[in-house]
C-alpha atoms as a PDB file:
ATOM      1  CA  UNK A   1      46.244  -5.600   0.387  1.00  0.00           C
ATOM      2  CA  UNK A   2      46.827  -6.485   4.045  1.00  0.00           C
ATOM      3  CA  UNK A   3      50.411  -5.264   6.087  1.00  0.00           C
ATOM      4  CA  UNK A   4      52.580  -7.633   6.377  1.00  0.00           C
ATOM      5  CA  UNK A   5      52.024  -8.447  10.110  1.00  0.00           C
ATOM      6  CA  UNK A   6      47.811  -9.139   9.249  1.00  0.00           C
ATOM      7  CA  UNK A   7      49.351 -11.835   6.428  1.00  0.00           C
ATOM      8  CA  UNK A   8      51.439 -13.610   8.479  1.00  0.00           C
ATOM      9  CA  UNK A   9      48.357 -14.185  11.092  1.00  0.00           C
ATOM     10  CA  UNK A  10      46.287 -15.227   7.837  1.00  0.00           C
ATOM     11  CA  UNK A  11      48.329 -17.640   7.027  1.00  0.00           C
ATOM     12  CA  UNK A  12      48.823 -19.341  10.560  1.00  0.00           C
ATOM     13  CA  UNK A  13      45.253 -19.259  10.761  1.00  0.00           C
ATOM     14  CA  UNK A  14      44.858 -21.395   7.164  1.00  0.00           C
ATOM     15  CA  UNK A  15      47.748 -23.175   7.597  1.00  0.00           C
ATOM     16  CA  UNK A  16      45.848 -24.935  11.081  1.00  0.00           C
ATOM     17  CA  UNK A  17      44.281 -28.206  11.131  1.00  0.00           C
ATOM     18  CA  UNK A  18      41.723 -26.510  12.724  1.00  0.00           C
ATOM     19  CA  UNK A  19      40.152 -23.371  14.259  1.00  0.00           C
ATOM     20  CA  UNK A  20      42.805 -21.723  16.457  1.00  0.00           C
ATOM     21  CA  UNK A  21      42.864 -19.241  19.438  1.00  0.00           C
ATOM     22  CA  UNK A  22      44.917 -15.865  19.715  1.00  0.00           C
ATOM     23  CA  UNK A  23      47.196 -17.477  22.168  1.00  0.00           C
ATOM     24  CA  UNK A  24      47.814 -20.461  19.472  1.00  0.00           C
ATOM     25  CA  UNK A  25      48.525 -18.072  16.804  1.00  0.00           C
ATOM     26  CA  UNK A  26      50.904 -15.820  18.900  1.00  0.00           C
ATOM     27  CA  UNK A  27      53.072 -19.229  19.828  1.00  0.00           C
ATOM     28  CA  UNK A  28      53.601 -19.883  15.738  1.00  0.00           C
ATOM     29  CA  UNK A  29      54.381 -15.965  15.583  1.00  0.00           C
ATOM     30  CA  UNK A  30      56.580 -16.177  18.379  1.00  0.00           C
ATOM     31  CA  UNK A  31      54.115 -13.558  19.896  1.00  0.00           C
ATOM     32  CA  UNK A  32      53.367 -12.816  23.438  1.00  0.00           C
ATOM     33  CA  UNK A  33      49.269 -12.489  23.773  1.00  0.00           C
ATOM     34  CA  UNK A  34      49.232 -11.610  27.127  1.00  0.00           C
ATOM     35  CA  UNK A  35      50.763  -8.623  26.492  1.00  0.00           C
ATOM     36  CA  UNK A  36      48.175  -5.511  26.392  1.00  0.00           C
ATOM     37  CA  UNK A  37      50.830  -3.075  25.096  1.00  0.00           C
ATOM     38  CA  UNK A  38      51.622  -1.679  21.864  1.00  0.00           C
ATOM     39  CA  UNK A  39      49.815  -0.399  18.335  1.00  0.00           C
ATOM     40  CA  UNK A  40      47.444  -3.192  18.608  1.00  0.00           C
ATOM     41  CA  UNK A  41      47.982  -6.935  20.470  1.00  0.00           C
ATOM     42  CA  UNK A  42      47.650  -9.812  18.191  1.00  0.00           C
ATOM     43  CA  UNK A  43      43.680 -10.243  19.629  1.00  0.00           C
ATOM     44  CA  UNK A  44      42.883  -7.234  18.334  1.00  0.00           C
ATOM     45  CA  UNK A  45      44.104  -7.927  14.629  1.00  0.00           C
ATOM     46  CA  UNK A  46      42.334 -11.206  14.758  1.00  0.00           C
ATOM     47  CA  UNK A  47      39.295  -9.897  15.466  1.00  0.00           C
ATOM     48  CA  UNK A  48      39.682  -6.917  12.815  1.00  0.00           C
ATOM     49  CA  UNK A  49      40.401 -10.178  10.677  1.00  0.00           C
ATOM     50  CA  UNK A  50      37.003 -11.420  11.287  1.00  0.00           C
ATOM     51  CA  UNK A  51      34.767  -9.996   8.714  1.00  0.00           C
ATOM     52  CA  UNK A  52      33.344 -11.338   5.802  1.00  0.00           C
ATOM     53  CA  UNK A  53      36.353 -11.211   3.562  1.00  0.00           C
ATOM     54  CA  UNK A  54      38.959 -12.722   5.950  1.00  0.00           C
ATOM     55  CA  UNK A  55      38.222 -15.299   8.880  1.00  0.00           C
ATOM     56  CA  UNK A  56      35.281 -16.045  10.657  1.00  0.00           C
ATOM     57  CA  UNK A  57      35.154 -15.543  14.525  1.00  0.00           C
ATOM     58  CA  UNK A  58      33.663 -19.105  16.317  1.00  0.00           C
ATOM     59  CA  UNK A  59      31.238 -18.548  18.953  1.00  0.00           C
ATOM     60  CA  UNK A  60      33.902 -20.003  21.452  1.00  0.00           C
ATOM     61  CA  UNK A  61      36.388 -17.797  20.149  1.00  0.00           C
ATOM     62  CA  UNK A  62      38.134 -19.283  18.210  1.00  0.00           C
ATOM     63  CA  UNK A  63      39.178 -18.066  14.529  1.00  0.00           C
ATOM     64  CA  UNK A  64      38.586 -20.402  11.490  1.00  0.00           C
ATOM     65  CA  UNK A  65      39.133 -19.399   7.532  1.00  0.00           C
ATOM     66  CA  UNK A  66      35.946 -18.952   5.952  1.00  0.00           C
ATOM     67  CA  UNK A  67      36.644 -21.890   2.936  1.00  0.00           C
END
């Protein structure tokens, strides 16, 4: 099972019309992206997100569900 923080990006991310960006996702989180500090910026848990199991990580880098 995924923390909390990880489902709420998952479900931004399916929610979308369409593939999304960090800086997309932070805006519906009511994150800041361009903030570096912290356990781990929002980038970071996308990216973690994009393996096999979760999203898939767009060559322009933008995250999409894997359905």
């Amino acid at each position: 099972m995924l923390p909390p923080d990880y489902q709420r990006i998952l479900a931004v991310v399916r929610e979308a019309a369409g593939p999304v960006m960090a800086r997309q996702v932070g805006e519906v989180l009511g994150a800041d992206v361009s903030v570096r500090a912290g356990p781990e910026p929002l980038p970071g848990k996308l990216v973690r997100l994009a393996d096999p199991r979760w999203l898939r990580k767009l060559p322009d880098g933008r995250f999409t569900t894997r359905l």
